[in-house]
N, C-alpha and C. Protein backbone atom coordinates (compact mmCIF):
# COMPACT_ATOMS: atom_id res chain seq x y z
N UNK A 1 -23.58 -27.23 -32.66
CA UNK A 1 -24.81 -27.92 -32.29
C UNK A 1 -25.99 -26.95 -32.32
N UNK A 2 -25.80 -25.81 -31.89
CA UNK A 2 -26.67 -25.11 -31.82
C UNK A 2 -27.67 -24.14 -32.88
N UNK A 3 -26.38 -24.39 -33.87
CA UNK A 3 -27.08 -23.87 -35.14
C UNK A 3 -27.39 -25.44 -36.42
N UNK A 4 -26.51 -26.45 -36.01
CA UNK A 4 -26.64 -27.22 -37.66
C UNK A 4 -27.67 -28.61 -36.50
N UNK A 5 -27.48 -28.62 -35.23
CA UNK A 5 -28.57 -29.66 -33.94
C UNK A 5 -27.16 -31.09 -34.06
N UNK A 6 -27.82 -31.57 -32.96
CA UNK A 6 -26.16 -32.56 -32.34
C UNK A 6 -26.39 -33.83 -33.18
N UNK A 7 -27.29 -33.61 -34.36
CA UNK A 7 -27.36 -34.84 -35.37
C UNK A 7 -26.99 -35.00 -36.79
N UNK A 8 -26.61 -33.66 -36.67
CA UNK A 8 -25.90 -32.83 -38.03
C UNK A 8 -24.68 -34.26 -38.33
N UNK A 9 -24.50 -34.40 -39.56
CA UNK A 9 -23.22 -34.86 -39.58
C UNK A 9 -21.99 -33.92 -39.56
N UNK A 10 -22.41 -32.75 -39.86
CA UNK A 10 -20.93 -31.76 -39.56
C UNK A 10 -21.08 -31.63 -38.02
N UNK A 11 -22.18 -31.92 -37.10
CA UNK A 11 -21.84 -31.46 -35.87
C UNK A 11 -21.02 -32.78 -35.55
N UNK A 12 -21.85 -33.83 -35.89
CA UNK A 12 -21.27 -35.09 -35.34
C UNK A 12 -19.19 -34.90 -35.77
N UNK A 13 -18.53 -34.77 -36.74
CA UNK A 13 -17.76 -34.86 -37.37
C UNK A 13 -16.40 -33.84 -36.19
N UNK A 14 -17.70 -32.79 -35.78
CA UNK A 14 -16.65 -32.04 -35.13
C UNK A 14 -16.44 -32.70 -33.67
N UNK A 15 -17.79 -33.29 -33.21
CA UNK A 15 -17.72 -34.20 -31.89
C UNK A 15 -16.72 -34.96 -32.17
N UNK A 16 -16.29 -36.15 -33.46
CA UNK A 16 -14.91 -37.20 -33.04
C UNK A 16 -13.74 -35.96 -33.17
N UNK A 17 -13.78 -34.81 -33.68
CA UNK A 17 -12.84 -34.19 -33.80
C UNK A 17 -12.17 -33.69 -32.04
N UNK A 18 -13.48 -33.57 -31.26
CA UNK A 18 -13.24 -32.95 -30.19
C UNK A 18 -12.81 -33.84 -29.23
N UNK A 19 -13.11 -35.48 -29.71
CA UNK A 19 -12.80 -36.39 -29.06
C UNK A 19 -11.03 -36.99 -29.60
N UNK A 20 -11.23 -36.79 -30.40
CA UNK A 20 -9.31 -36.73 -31.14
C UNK A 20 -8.63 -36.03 -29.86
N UNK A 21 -9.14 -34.25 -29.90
CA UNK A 21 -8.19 -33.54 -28.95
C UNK A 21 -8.09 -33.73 -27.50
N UNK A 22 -9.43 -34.70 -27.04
CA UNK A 22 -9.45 -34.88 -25.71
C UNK A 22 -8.37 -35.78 -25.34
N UNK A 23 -8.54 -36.60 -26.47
CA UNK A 23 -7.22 -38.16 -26.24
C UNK A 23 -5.95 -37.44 -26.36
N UNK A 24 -5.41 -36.47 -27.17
CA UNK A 24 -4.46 -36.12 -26.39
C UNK A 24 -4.23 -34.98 -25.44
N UNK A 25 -4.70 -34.56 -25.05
CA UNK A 25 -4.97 -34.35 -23.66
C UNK A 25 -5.13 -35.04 -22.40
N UNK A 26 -5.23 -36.30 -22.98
CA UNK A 26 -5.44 -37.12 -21.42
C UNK A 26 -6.74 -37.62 -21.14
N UNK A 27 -7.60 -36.75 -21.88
CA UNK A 27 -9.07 -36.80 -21.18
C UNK A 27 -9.84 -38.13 -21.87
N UNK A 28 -9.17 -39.13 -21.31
CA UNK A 28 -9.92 -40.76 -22.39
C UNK A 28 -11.32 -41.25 -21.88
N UNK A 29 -11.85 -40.84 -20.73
CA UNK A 29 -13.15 -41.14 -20.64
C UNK A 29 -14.35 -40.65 -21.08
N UNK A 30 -13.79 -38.99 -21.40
CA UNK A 30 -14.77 -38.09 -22.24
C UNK A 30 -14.50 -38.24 -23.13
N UNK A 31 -13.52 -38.68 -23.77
CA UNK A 31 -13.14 -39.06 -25.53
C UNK A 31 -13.67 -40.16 -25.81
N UNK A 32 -13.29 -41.50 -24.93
CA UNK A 32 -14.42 -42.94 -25.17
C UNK A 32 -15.77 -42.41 -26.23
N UNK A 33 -16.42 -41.88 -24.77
CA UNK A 33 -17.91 -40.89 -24.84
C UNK A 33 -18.17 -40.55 -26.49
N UNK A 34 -17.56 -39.54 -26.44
CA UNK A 34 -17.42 -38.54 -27.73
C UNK A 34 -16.89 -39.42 -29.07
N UNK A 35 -16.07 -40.44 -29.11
CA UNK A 35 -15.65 -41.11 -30.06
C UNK A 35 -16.97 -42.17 -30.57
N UNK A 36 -18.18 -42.65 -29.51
CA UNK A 36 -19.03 -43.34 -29.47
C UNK A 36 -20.11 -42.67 -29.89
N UNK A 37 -20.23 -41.46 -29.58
CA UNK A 37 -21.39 -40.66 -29.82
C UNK A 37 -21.14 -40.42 -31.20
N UNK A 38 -20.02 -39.91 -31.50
CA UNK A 38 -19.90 -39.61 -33.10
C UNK A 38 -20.60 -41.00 -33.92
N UNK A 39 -19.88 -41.93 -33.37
CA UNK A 39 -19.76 -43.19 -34.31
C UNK A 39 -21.72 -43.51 -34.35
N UNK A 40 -22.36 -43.67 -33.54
CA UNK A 40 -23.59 -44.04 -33.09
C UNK A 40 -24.06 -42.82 -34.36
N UNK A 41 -23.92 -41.73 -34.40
CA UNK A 41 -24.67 -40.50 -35.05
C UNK A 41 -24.39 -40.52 -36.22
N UNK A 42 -23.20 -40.42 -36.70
CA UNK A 42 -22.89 -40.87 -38.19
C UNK A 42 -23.60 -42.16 -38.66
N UNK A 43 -23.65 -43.17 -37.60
CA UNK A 43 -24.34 -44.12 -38.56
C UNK A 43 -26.28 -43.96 -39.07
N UNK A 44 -26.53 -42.96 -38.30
CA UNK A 44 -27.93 -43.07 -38.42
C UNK A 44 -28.33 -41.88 -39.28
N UNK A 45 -27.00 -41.23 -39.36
CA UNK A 45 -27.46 -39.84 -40.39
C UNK A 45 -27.06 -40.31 -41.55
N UNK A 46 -25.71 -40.78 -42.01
CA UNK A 46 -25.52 -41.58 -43.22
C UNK A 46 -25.30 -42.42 -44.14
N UNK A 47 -25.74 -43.63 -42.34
CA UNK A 47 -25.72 -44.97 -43.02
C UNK A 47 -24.38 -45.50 -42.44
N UNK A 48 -23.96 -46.84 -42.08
CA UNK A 48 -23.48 -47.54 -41.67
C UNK A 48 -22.09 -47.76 -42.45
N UNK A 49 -22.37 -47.52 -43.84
CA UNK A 49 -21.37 -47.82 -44.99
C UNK A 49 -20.50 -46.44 -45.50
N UNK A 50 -21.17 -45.53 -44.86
CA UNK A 50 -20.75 -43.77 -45.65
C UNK A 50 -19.53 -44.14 -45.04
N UNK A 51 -18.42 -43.48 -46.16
CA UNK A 51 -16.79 -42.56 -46.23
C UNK A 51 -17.22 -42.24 -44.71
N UNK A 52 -17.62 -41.43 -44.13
CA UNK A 52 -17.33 -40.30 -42.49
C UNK A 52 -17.68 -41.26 -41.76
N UNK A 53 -18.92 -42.62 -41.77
CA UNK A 53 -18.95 -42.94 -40.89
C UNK A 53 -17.57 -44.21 -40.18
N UNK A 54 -17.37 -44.61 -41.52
CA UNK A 54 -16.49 -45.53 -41.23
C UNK A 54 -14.84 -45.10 -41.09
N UNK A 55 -14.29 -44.09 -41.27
CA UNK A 55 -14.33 -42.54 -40.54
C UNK A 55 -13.56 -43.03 -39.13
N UNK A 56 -15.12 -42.69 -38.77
CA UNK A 56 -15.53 -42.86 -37.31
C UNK A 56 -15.11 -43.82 -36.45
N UNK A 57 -15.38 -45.08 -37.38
CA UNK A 57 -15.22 -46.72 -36.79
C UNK A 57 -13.58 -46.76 -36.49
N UNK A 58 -12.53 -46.28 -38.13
CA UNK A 58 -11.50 -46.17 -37.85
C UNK A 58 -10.70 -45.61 -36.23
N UNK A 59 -11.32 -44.76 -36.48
CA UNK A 59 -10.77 -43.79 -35.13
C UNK A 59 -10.88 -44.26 -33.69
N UNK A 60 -12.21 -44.97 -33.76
CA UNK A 60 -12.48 -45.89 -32.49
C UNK A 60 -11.66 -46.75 -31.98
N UNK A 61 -11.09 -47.67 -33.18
CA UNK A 61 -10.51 -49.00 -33.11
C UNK A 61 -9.14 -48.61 -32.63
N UNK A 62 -8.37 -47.14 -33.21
CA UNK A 62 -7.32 -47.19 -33.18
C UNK A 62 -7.24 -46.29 -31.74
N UNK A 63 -8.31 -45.37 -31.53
CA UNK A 63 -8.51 -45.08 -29.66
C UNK A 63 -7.94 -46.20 -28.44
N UNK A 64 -9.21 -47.13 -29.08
CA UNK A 64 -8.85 -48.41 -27.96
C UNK A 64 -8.03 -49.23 -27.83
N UNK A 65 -7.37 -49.07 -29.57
CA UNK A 65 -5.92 -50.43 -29.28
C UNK A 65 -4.66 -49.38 -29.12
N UNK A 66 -4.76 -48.41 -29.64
CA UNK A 66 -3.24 -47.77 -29.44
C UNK A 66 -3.54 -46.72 -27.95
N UNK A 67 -4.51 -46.02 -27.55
CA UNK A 67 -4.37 -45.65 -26.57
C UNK A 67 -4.88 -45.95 -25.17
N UNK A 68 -6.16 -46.77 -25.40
CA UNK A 68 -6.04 -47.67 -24.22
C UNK A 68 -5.75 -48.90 -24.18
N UNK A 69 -4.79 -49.41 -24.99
CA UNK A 69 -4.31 -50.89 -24.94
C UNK A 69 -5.21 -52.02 -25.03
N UNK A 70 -6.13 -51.62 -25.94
CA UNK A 70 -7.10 -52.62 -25.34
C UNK A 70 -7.68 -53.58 -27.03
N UNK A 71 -6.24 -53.74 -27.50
CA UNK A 71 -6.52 -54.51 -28.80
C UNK A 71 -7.96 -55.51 -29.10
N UNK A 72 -7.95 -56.07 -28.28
CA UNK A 72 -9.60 -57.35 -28.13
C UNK A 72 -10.23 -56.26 -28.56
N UNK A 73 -10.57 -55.40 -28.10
CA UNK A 73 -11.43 -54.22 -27.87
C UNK A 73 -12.18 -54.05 -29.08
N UNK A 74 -10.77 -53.42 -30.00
CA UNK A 74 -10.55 -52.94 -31.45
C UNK A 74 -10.98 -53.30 -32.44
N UNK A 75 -10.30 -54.98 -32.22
CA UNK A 75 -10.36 -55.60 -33.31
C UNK A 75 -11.72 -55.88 -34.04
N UNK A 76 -12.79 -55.95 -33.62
CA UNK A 76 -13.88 -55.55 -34.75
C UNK A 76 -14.26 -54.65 -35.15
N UNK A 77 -13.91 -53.24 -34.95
CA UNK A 77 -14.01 -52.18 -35.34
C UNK A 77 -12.89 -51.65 -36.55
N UNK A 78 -11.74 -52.18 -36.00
CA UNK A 78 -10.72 -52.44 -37.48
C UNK A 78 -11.21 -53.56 -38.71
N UNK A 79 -11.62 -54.47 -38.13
CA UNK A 79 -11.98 -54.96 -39.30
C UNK A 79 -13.48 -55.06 -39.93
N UNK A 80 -14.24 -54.37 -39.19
CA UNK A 80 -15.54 -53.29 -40.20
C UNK A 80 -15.37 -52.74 -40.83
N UNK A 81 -14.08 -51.11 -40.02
CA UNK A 81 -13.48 -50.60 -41.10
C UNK A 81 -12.91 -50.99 -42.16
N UNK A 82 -12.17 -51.81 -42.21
CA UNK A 82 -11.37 -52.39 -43.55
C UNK A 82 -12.33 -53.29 -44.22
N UNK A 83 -12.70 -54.38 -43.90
CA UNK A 83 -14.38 -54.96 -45.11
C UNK A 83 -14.86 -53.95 -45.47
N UNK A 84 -15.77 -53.00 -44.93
CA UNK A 84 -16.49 -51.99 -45.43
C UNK A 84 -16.05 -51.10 -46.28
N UNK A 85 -14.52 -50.21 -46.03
CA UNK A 85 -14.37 -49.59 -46.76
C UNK A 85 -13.79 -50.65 -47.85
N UNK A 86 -13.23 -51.72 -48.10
CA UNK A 86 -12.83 -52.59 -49.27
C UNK A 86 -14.51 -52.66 -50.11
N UNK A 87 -15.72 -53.07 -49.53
CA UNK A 87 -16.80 -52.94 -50.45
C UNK A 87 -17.22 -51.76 -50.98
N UNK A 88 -16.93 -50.56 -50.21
CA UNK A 88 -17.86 -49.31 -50.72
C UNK A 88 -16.36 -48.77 -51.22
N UNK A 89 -15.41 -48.73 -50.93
CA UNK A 89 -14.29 -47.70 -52.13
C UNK A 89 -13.56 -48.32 -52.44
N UNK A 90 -13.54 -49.84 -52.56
CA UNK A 90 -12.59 -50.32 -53.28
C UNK A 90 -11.02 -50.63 -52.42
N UNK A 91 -10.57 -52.30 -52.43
CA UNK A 91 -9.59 -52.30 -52.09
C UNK A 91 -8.23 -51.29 -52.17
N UNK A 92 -7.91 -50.36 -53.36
CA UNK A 92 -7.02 -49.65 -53.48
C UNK A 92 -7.03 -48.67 -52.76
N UNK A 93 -8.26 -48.43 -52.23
CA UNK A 93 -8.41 -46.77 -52.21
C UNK A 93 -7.38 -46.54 -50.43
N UNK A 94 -6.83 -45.04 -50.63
CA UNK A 94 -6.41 -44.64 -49.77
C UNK A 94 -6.48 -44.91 -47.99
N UNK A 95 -8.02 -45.19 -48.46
CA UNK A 95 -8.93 -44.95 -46.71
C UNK A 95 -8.71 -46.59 -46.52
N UNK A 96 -8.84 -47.57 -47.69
CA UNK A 96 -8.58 -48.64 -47.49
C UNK A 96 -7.68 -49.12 -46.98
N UNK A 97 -6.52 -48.81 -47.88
CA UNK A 97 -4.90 -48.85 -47.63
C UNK A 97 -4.82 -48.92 -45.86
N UNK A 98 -4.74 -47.81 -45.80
CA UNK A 98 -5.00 -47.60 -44.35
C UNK A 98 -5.79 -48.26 -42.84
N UNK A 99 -6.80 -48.72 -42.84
CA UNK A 99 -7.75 -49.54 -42.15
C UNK A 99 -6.70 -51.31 -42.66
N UNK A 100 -6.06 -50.94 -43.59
CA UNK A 100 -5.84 -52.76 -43.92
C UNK A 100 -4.21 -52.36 -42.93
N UNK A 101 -3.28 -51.46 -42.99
CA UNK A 101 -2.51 -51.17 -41.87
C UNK A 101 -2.34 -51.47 -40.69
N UNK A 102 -3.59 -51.29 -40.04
CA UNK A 102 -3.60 -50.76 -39.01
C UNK A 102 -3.58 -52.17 -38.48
């Protein structure tokens, strides 16, 4: 943050990263936080539709349904992820595959 500022998309990128390690750790209310902040920052640095941000969305959806049980929660955030990445990379693609999984 201090050298690239907390709007960087590499800073943002390392924030869901830090929020990944909090969730397992236990720490789910500062990860919520941090999983939200990423997601909110990625979208305004590269757009709503970018590869990282939706990324982001992934990671959210699967925070709230697989570790706080909270499927309702999720479920529009899984399926942003998966529409979105089906328009911008294509049903086949990897990141797709994946979001259509989940």
């Amino acid at each position: 943050e201090k050298t690239l500022g907390a709007d960087h998309p590499d800073t943002l990128l390392s924030v869901n990263n830090l929020a990944g390690l909090l969730r397992t750790r236990g720490h789910l209310e500062e990860a919520e936080l941090l999983y939200r902040r990423a997601l909110a920052g990625l979208e305004k640095a590269l757009g709503i539709d970018h590869p990282s941000t939706l990324t982001s969305v992934n990671n959210l959806a699967v925070f709230l349904d697989k570790t706080k049980g909270e499927p309702a929660a999720a479920e529009p955030f899984y399926r942003r992820a998966y529409e979105d990445r089906a328009a911008t990379l294509g049903p086949d693609h990897p990141r797709t595959r994946v979001s259509r999984t989940n």
